[in-house]
Protein backbone atom coordinates (compact mmCIF):
# COMPACT_ATOMS: atom_id res chain seq x y z
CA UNK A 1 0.00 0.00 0.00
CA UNK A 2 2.58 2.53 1.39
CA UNK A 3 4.27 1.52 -2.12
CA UNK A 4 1.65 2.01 -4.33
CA UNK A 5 1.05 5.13 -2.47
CA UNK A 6 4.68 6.53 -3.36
CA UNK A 7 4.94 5.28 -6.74
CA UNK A 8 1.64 7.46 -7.48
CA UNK A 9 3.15 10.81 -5.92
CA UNK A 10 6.07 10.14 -8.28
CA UNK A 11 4.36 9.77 -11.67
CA UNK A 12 1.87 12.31 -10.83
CA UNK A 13 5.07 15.01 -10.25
CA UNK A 14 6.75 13.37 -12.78
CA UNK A 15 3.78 14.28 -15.12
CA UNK A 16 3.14 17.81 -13.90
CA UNK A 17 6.70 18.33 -13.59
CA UNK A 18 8.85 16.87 -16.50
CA UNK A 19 5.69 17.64 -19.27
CA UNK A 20 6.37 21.35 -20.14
CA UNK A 21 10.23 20.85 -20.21
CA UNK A 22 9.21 17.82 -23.16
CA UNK A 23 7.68 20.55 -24.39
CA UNK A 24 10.60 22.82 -24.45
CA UNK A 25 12.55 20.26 -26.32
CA UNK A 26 9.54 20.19 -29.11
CA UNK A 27 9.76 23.94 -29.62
CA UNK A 28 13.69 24.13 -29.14
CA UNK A 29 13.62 21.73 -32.36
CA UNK A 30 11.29 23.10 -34.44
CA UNK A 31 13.47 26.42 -33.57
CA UNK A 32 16.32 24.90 -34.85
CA UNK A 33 15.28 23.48 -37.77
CA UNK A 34 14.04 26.80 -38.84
CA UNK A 35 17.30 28.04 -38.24
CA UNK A 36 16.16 30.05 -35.27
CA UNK A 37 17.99 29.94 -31.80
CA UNK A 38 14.10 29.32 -30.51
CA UNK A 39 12.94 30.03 -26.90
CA UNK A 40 14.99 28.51 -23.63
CA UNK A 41 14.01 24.94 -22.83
CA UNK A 42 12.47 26.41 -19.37
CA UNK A 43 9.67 28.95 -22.25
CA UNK A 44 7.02 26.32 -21.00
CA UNK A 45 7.21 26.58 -16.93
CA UNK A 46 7.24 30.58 -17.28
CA UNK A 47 4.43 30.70 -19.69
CA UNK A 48 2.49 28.63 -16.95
CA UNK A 49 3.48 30.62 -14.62
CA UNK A 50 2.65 34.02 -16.33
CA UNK A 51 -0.98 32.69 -17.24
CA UNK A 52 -1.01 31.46 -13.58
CA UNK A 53 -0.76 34.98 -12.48
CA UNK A 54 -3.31 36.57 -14.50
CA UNK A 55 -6.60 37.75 -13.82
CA UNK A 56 -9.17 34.88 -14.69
CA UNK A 57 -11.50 36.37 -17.22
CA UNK A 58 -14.79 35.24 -17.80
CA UNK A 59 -17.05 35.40 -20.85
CA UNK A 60 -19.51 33.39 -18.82
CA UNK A 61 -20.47 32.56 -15.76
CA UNK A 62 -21.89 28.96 -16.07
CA UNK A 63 -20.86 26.37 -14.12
CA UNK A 64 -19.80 23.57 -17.05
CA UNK A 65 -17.59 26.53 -17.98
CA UNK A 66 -15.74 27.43 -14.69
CA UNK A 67 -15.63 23.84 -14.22
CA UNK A 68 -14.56 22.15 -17.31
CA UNK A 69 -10.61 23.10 -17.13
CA UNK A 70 -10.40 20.90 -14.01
CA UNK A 71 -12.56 18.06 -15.10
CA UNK A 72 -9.90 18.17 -17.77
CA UNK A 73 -6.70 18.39 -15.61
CA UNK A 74 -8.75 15.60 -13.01
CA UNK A 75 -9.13 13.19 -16.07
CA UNK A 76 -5.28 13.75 -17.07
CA UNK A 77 -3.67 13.42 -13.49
CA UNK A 78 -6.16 9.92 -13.15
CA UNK A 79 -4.07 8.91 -16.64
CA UNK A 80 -0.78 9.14 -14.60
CA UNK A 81 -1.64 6.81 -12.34
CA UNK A 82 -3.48 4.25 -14.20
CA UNK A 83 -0.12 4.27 -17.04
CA UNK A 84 2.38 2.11 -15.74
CA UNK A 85 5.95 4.37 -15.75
CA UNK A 86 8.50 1.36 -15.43
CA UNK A 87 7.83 0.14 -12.41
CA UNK A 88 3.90 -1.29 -12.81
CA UNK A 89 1.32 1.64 -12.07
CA UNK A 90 0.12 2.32 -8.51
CA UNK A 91 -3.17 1.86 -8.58
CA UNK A 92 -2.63 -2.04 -9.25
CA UNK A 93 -5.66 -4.20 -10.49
CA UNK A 94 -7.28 -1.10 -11.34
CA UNK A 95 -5.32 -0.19 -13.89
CA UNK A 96 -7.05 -1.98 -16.67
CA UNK A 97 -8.11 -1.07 -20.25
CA UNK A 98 -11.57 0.29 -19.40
CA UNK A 99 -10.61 2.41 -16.87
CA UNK A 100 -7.87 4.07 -18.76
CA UNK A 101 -10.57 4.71 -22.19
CA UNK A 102 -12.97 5.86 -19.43
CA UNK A 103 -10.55 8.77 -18.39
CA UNK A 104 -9.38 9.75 -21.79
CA UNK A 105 -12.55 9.79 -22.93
CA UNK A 106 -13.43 12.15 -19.80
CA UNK A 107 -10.35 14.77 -21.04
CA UNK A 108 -11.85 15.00 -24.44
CA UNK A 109 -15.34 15.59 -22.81
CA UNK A 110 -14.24 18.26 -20.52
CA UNK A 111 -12.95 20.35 -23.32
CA UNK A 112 -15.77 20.25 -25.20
CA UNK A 113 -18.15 21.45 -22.28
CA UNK A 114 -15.83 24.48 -21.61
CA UNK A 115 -16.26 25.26 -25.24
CA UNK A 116 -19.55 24.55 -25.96
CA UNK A 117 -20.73 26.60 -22.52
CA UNK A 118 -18.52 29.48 -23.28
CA UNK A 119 -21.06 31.30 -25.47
CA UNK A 120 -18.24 31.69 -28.48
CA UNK A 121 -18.87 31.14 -31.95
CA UNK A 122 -15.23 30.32 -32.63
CA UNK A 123 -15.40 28.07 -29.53
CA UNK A 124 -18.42 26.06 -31.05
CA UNK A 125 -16.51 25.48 -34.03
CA UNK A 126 -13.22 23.93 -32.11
CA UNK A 127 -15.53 21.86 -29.92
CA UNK A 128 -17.55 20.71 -33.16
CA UNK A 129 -13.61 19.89 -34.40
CA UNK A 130 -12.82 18.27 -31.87
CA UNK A 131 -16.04 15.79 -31.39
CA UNK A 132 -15.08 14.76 -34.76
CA UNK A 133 -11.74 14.24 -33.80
CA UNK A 134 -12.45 12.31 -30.67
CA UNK A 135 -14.59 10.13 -32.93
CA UNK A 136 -12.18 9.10 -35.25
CA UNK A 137 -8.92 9.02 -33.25
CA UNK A 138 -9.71 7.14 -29.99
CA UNK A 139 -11.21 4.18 -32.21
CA UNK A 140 -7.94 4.02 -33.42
CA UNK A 141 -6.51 4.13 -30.09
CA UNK A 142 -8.88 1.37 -28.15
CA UNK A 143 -8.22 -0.79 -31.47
CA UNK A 144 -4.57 -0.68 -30.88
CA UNK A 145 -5.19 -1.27 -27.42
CA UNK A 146 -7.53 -3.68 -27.79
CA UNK A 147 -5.19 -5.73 -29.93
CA UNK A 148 -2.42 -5.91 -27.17
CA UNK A 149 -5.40 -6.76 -24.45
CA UNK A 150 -6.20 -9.52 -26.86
CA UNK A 151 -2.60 -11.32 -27.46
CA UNK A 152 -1.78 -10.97 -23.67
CA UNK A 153 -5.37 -12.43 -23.26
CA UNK A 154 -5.70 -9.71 -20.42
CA UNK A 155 -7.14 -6.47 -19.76
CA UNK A 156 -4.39 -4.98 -16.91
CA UNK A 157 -1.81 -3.10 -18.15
CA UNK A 158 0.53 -4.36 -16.33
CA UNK A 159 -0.50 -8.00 -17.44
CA UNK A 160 -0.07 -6.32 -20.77
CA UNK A 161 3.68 -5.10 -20.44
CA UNK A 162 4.03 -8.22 -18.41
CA UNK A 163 3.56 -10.24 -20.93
CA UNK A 164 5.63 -8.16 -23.78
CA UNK A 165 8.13 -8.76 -21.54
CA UNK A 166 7.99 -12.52 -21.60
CA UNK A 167 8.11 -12.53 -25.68
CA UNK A 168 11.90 -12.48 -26.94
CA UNK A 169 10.30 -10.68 -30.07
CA UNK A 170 7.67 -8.62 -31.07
CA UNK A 171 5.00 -10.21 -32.78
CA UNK A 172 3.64 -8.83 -36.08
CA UNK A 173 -0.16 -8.26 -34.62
CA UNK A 174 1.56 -6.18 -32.31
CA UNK A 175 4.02 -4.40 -34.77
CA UNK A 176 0.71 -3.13 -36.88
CA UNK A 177 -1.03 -1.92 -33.67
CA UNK A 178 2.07 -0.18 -32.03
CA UNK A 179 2.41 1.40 -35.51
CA UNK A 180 -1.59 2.58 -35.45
CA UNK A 181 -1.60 3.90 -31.84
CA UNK A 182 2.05 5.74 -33.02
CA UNK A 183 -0.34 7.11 -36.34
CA UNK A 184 -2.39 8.82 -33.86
CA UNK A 185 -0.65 10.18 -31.55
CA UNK A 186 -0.01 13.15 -33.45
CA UNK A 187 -3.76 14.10 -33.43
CA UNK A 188 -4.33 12.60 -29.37
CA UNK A 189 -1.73 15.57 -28.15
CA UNK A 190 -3.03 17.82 -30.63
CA UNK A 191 0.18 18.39 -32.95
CA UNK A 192 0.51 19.48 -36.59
CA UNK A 193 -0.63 18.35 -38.80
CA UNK A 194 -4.25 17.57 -36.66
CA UNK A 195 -4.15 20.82 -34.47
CA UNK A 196 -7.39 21.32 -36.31
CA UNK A 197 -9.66 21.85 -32.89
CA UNK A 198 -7.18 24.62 -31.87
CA UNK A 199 -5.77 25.94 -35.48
CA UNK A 200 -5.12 29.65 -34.30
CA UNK A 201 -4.45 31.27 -37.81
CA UNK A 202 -7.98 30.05 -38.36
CA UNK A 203 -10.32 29.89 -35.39
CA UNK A 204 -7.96 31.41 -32.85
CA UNK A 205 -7.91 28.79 -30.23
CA UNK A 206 -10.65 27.23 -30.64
CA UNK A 207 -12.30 25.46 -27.73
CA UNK A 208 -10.26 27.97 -25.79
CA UNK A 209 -10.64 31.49 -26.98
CA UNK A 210 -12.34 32.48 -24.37
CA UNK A 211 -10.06 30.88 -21.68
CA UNK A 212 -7.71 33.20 -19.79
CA UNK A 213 -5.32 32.94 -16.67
CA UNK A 214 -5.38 30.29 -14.56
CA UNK A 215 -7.98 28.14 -16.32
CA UNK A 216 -6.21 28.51 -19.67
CA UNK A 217 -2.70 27.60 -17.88
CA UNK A 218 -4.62 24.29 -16.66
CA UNK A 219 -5.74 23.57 -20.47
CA UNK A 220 -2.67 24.10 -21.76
CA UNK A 221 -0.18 22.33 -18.70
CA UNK A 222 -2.66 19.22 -19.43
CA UNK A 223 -2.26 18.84 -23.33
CA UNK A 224 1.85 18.79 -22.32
CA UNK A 225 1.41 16.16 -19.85
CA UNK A 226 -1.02 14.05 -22.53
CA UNK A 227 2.09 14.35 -24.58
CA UNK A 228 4.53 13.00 -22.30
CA UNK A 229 1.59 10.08 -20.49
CA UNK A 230 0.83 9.01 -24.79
CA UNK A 231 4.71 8.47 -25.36
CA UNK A 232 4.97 6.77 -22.09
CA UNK A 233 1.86 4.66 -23.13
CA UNK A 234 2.84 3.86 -26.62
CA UNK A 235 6.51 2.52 -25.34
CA UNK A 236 5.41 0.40 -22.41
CA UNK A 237 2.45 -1.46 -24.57
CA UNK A 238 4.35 -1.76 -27.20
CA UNK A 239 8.19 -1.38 -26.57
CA UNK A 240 8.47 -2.15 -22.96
CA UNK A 241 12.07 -3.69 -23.07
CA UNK A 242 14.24 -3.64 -21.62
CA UNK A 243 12.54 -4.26 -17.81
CA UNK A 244 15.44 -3.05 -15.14
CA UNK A 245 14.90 -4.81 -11.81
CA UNK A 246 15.66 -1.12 -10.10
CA UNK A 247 12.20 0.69 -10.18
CA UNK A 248 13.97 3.83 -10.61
CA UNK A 249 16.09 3.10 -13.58
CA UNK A 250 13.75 0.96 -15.23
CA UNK A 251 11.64 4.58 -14.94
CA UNK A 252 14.39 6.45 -16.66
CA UNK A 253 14.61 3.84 -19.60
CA UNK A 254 11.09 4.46 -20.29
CA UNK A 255 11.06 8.19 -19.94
CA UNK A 256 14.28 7.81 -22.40
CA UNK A 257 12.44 5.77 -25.03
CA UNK A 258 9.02 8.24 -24.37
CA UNK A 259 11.84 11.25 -25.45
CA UNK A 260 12.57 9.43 -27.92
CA UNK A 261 8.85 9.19 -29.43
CA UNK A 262 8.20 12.96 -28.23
CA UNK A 263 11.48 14.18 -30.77
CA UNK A 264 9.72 11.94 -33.71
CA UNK A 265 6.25 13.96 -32.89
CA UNK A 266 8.39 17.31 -33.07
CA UNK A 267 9.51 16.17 -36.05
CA UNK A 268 6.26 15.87 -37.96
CA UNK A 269 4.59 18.86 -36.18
CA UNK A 270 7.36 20.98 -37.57
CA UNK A 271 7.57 19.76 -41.36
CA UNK A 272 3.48 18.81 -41.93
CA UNK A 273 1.00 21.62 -42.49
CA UNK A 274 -2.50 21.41 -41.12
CA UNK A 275 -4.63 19.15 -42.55
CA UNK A 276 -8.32 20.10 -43.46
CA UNK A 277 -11.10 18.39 -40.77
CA UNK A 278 -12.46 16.26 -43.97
CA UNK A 279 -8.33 15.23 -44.82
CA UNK A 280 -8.20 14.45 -41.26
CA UNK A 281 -11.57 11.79 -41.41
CA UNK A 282 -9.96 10.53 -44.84
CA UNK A 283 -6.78 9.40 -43.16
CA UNK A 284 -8.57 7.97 -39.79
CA UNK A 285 -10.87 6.52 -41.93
CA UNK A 286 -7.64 3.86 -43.32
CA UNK A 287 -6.38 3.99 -40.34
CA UNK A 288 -9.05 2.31 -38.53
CA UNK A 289 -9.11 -0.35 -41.15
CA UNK A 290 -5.41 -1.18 -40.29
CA UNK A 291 -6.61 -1.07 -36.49
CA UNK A 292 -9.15 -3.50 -37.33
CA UNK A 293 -6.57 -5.83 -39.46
CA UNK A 294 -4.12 -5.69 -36.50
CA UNK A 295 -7.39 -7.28 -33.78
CA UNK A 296 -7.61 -9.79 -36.44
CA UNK A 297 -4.31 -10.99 -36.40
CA UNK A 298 -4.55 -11.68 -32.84
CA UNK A 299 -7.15 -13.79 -33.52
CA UNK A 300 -4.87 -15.74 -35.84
CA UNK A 301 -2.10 -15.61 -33.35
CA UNK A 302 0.23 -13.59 -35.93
């Protein structure tokens, strides 16, 4: 208990704490390959802080609205613990598939009840963005799932990475599916080229135009920690070696291989324009289908 207890302080810190400097590294690269010196690593933690300190605004005063932001950051800090970081998650047997879909679906919820409470007609739009986003990428992302619940004939995530751990090799089911939950990532942490909720040379912010201080700090410090918990999810389902008996090192392996994952998403946020909403249900739309083909190769034991 007293374990579980600790190992749940530390990936909740290491979640609010490491996320915006991961995000300092994405803007320090696309900096550089623009040939720019770009903003210190640290640009994250004082924009936080700035927006922190600011008077919170309000276009409304509904309660869905002053409430959404921290449905939002709730859902996202429940992620932390329910992802196991290298050392098996904290919260144990509850940390199975459901639970974790529950919670992300939750996140994606509470951004579209700030927006659509807000009163904004640019805020309408992101929210109407990104229900159709939601729709089309988390499919993707419970199929890929689903897949690795399947071969390790369990729904745990630590049964899952258990059992990873066991195989000397990959298999191919699980190849395709790592490869699908990798294809949309991009659009779950809401990077070029599927920004499209947010797209602020279009709809200026989208579900959050009319977000301000504090509550627009929480919005924005929990779309850096989705980007760090994704990573961290994507390598322990599907690249969990290697498994270091030392909790903490086996930690810094996986936050090492989730870097790793977070410079490839830098990568294609910097050198992909936006896509249009009805590009962005094209490409889901195949995706999906390759989701579906990697469940059926479980069933075939590929």
């Amino acid at each position: 208990m007293v374990h579980a207890v600790v190992m749940g302080i530390v990936q909740v810190l290491l979640a609010l704490l490491l996320s915006p400097l991961l995000e300092g590294v994405i803007r320090k690269l696309k900096a550089r390959i623009h040939s720019r010196q770009g903003p210190p690593l640290i640009q994250p933690y004082l924009d936080l802080l700035k927006l922190l300190g600011k008077e919170d605004l309000r276009s409304c005063a509904g309660l869905a609205f002053r409430l959404g932001p921290m449905v939002v950051l709730a859902a996202v800090l429940m992620m932390a613990l329910l992802i196991p970081m290298g050392a098996g998650a904290p919260l144990g047997r509850w940390t199975d598939l459901i639970a974790l879909l529950y919670v992300m679906s939750i996140a994606a919820a509470g951004i579209m009840m700030t927006a659509f409470a807000s009163g904004s007609p640019y805020a309408y739009l992101g929210a109407s963005r990104e229900m159709m986003m939601t729709l089309t990428t988390e499919p993707v992302v419970a199929l890929a799932l689903i897949a690795a619940a399947l071969k390790s004939q369990t729904l745990l995530l630590d049964g899952i990475v258990g059992w990873q751990l066991t195989q000397r090799f990959p298999s191919f089911s699980m190849l395709v599916a790592g490869g699908v939950f990798f294809l949309a990532l991009q659009a779950q942490v809401g990077k070029l080229p599927f920004d499209i909720a947010e797209a602020d040379q279009e709809i200026m912010g989208g579900p959050f135009i009319e977000l301000s201080g504090p509550r627009l700090a929480l919005i924005k410090w929990c779309f850096h920690m989705r980007l760090l918990l994704f990573s961290v999810l994507l390598v322990q389902i599907f690249v969990p070696w290697p498994q270091l008996a030392f909790a903490p090192l086996s930690m810094l392996a996986t936050l090492v291989k989730a870097l790793v994952v977070i410079v490839l998403v830098g990568l294609i946020d910097v050198v992909n324009p936006r896509l249009r909403i009805d590009q962005s249900m094209s490409y889901f739309t195949h995706i999906i289908f390759i989701a579906l083909v990697a469940v059926a190769l479980t069933m075939v034991k590929a």
